[in-house]
Protein backbone atom coordinates (compact mmCIF):
# COMPACT_ATOMS: atom_id res chain seq x y z
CA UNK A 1 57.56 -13.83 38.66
CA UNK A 2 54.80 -15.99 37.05
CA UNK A 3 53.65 -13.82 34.04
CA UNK A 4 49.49 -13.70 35.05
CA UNK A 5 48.47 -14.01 31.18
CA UNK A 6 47.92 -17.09 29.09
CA UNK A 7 51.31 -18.23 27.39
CA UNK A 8 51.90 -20.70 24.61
CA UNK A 9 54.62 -22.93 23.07
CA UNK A 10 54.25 -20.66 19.29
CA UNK A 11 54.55 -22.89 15.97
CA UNK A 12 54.78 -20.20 13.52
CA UNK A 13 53.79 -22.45 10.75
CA UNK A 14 50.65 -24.20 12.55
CA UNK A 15 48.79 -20.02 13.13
CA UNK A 16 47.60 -17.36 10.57
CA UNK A 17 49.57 -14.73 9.93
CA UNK A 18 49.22 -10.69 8.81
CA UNK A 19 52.35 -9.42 6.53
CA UNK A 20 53.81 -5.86 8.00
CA UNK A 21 52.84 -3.58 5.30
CA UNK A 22 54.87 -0.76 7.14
CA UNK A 23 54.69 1.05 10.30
CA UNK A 24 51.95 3.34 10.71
CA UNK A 25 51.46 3.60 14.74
CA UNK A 26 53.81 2.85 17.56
CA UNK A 27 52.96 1.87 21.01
CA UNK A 28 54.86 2.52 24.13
CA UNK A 29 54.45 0.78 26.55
CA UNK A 30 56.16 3.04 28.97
CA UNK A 31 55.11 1.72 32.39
CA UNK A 32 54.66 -1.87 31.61
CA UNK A 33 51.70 -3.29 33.84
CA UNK A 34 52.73 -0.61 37.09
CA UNK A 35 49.52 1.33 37.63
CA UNK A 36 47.90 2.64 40.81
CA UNK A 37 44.60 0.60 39.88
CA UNK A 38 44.05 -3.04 39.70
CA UNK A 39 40.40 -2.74 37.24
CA UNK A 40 38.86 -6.26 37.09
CA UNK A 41 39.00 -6.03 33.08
CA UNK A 42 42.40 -5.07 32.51
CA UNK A 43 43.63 -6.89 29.51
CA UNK A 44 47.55 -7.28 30.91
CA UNK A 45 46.76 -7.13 34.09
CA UNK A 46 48.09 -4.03 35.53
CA UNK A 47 48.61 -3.39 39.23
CA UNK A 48 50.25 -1.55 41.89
CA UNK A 49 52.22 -5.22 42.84
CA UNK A 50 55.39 -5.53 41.30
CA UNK A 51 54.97 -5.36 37.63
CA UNK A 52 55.42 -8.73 35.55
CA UNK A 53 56.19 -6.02 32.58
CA UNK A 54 59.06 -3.47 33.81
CA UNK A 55 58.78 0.18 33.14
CA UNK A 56 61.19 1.58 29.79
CA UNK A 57 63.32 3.40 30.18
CA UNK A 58 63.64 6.87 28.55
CA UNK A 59 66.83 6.27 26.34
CA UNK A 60 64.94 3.29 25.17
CA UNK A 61 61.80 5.26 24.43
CA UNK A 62 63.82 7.98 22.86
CA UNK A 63 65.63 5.23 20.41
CA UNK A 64 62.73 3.67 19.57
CA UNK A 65 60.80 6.83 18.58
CA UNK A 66 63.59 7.97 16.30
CA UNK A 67 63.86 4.49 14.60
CA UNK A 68 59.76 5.00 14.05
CA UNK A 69 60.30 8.40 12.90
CA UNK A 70 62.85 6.84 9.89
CA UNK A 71 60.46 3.83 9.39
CA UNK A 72 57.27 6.50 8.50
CA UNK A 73 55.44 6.40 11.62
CA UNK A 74 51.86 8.41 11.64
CA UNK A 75 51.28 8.63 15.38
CA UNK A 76 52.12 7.46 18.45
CA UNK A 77 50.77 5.93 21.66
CA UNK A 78 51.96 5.80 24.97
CA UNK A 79 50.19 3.36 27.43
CA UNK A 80 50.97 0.93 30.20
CA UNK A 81 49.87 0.77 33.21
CA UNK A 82 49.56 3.79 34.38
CA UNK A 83 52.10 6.21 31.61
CA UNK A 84 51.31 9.02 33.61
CA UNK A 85 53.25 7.45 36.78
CA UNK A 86 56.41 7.86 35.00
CA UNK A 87 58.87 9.78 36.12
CA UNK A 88 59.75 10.72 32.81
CA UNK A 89 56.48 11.21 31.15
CA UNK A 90 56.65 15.12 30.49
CA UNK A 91 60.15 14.81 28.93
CA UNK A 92 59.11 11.83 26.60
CA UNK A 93 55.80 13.18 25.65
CA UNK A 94 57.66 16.77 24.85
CA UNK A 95 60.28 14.66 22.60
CA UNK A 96 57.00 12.37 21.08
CA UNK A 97 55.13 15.69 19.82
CA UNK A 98 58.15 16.95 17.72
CA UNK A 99 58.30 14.11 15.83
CA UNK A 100 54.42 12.71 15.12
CA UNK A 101 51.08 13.02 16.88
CA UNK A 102 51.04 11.83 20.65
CA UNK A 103 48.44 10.03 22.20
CA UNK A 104 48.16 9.14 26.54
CA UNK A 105 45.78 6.65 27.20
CA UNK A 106 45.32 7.41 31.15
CA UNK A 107 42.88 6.60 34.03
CA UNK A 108 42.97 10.16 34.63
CA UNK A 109 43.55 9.77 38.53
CA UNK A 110 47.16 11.34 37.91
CA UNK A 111 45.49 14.28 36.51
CA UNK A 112 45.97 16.76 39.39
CA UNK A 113 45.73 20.29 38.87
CA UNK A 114 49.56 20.69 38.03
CA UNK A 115 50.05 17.73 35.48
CA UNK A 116 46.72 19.06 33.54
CA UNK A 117 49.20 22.77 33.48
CA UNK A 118 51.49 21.02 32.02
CA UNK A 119 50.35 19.03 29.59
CA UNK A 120 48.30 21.60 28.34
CA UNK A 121 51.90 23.67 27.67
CA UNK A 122 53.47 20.61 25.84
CA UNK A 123 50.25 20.65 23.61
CA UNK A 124 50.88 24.77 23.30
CA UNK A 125 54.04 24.63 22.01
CA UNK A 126 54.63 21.14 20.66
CA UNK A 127 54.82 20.97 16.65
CA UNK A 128 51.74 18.02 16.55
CA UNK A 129 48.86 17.39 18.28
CA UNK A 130 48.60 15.80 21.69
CA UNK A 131 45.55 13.69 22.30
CA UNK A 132 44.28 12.31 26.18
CA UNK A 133 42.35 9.69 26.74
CA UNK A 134 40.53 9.26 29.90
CA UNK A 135 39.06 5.62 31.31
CA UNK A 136 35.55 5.74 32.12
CA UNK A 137 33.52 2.80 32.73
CA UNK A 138 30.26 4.31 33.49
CA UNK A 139 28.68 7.18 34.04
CA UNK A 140 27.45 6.26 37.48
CA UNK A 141 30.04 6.53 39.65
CA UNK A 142 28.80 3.11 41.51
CA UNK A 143 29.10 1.07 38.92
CA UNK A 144 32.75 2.10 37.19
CA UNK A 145 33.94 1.90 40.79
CA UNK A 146 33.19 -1.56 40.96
CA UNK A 147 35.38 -2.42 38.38
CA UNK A 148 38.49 0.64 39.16
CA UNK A 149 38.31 0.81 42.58
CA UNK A 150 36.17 2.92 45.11
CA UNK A 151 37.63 6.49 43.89
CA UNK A 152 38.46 5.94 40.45
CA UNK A 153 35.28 7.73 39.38
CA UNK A 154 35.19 10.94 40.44
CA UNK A 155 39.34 11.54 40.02
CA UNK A 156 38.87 10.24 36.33
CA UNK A 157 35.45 12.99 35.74
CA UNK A 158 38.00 15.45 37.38
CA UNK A 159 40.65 15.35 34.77
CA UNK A 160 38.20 15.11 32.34
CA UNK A 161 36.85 18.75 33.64
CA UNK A 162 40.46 19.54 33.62
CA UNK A 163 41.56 18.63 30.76
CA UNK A 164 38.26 20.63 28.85
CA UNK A 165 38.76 23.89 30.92
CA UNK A 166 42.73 24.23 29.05
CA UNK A 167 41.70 23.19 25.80
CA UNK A 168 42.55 19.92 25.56
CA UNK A 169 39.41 17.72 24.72
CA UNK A 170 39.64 14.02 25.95
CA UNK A 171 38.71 11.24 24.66
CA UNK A 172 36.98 9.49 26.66
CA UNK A 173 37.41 5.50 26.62
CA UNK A 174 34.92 3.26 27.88
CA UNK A 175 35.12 -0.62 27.51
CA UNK A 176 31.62 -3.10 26.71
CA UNK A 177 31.69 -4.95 30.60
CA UNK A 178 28.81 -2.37 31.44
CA UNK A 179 26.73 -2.42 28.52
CA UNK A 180 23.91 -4.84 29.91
CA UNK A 181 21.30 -2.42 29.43
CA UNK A 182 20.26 -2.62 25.80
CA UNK A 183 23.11 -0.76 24.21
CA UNK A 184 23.77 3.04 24.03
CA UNK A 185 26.75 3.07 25.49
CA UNK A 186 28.13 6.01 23.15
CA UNK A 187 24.62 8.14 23.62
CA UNK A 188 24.91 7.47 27.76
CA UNK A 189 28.42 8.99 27.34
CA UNK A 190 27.69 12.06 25.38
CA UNK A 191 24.42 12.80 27.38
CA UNK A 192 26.86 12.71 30.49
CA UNK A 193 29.86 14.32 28.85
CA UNK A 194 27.85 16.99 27.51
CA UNK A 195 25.96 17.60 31.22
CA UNK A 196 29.78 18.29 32.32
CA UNK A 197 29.85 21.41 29.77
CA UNK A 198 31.82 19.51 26.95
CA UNK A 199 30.10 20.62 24.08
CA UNK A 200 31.71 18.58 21.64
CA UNK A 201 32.30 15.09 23.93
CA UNK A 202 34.52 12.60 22.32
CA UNK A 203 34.22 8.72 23.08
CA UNK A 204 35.58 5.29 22.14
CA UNK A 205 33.52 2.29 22.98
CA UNK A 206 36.42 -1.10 23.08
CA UNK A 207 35.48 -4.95 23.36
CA UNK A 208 36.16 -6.61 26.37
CA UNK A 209 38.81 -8.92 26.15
CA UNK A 210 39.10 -12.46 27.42
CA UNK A 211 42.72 -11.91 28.44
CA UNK A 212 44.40 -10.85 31.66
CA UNK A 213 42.31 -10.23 34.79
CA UNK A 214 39.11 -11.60 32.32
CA UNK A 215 41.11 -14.51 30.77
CA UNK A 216 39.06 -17.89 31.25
CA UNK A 217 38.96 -21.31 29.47
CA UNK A 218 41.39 -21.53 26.50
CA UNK A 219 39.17 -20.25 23.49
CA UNK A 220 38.55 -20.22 20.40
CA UNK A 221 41.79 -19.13 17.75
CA UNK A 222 41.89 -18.27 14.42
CA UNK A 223 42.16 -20.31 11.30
CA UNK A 224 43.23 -20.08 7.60
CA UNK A 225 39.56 -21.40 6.94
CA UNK A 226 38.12 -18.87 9.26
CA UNK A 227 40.61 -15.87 7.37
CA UNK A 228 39.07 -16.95 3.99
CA UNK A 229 38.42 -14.10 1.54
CA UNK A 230 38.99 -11.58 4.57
CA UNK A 231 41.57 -8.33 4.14
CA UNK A 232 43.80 -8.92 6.89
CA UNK A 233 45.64 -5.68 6.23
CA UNK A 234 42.45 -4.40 7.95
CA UNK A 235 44.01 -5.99 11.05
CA UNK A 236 46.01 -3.04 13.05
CA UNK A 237 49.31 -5.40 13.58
CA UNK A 238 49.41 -5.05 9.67
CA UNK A 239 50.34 -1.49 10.53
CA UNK A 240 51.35 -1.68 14.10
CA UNK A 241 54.17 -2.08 16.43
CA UNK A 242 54.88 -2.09 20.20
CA UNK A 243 57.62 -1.34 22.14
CA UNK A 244 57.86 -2.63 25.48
CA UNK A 245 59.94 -4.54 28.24
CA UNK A 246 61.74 -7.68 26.57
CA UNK A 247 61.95 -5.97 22.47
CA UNK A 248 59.39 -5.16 19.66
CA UNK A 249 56.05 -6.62 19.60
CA UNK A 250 52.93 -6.97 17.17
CA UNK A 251 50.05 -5.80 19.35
CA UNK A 252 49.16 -3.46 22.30
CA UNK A 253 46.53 -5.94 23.66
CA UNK A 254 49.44 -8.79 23.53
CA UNK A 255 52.58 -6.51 24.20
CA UNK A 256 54.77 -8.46 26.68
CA UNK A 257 54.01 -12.07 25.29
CA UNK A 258 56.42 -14.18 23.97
CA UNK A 259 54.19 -15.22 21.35
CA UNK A 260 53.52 -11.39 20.01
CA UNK A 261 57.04 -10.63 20.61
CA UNK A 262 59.03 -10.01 16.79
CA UNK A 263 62.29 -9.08 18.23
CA UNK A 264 64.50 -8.38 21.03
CA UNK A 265 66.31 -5.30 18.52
CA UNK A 266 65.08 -2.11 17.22
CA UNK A 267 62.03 -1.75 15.28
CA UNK A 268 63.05 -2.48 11.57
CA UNK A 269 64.12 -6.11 13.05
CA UNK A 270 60.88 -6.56 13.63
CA UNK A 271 59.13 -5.85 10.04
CA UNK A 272 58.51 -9.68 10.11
CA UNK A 273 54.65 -11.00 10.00
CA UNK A 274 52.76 -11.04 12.96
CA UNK A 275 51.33 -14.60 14.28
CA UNK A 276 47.33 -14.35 14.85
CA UNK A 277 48.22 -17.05 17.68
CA UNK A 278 45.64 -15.83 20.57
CA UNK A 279 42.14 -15.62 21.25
CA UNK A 280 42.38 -12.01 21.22
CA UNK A 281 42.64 -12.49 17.60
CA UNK A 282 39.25 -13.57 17.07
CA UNK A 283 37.99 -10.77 19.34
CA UNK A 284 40.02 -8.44 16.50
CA UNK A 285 38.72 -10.00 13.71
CA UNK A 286 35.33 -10.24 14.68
CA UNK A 287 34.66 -6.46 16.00
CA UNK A 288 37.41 -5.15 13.53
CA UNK A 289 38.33 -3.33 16.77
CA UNK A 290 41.84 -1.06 16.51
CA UNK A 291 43.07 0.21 19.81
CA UNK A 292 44.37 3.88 17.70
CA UNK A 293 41.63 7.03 18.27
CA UNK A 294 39.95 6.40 15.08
């Protein structure tokens, strides 16, 4: 299958690069691209289709988390797709939270009464705290199902409700695509979030990326001119690692690209510098934009 993401020939020694100053956060990317949306903006293009980036399995995720845990790892992320839709997602998250603080970035629509039970016992009992974040374009229902699908609204505003009502505060994610109307994005969200009886809403504003589903021309890339005088450990693949389908990669945006990718091994194979190679880069260094909660 045709990999639906820009993909270039990488000359190490003709891009920028970031030294690996040690691994703070790990990424899992535990259901490759396989989610039950197909959102216009989706950076890696995600879908219900067959997924160009295969699932992990839970041996692998398993490995890989104990290899972080040795390595110093501060928290970890699971993402995909859709990590909710795997089978093993309950298990994996229980085994996460005994060993650092656990993050699910969802679209919520898997939140059904039963799941929001249960992960609200795995954040009961589990030794570190377990964080959910919920995908929420807008806060009229209208407009974020344009870009999720007709639906995708009200199931996400559901598990948020959920998710409050057992403890758990979200965080609610939102991306820039909507943000036409002079700004505010973070005030709209609280206003709303706060309507819906969360007292204390929580909500990260991203960029939108011109990658995946919103890749167009080739753009512009990064430069040793452009890096001048610039702290690129502030860059989170100075800190950062991914695993996914195909080994360990640099960047949760990039995961799956052969040009992110730092090896086919275990993690401490891939303690090598990471290539600033795409035009996500610039979209990094510009907004100083890191995909973690913070």
């Amino acid at each position: 299958m045709t990999i639906p993401l820009p993909v270039l020939e990488l000359d190490r020694r003709a891009v920028p690069t970031v030294p690996f100053r040690g691994l703070s956060t790990l990424w899992v990317q535990i259901t490759g691209t396989w989610c039950n949306l197909e959102c216009t903006h989706c950076f890696n293009a995600s879908g219900p289709r067959e997924p160009w980036l295969k699932p992990l399995d839970g041996d692998t995720v398993r490995d890989t988390i104990r290899d972080a845990e040795q390595l110093g790892v501060k928290d970890i992320y699971f993402t995909g797709g859709e990590p909710l839709l795997h089978p093993d997602i309950v298990a994996l998250l229980d085994f996460s939270l005994a060993l650092a603080p656990t993050t699910v970035l969802t679209n919520g629509t898997a939140i059904t009464e039963s799941m929001a039970d249960q992960l609200a016992a795995l954040a009961g009992r589990a030794r570190y705290s377990l964080e959910i974040r919920v995908s929420l374009d807008d806060v009229r229902p209208a407009a974020n199902d344009r870009i999720r699908g007709v639906g995708s609204w009200q199931k996400a505003v559901e598990a948020i409700t959920r998710l409050h009502t057992r403890g758990l505060l979200p965080i609610v994610t939102a991306t820039e695509i909507l943000a036409e109307n002079g700004g505010g994005v973070c005030e709209r969200f609280r206003t709303f979030l706060i309507g819906l009886g969360i007292e204390k809403p929580r909500v990260k504003i991203l960029p939108v990326f011109a990658i995946g589903r919103q890749a167009g021309e080739a753009g512009e890339r990064l430069t040793e001119e452009m890096l001048e005088g610039f702290d690129r450990d502030m860059l989170q693949c100075a800190r950062t690692r991914v695993v996914a389908d195909g080994g360990i990669y640099a960047c949760p945006i990039l995961a799956g690209l052969p040009g992110a990718r730092l090896s086919t091994g275990n993690l401490d194979a891939a303690s090598l510098p990471a290539a600033l190679y795409h035009t996500a880069c610039v979209t990094c260094h510009q907004t100083g934009m890191t995909c973690r909660n913070a």
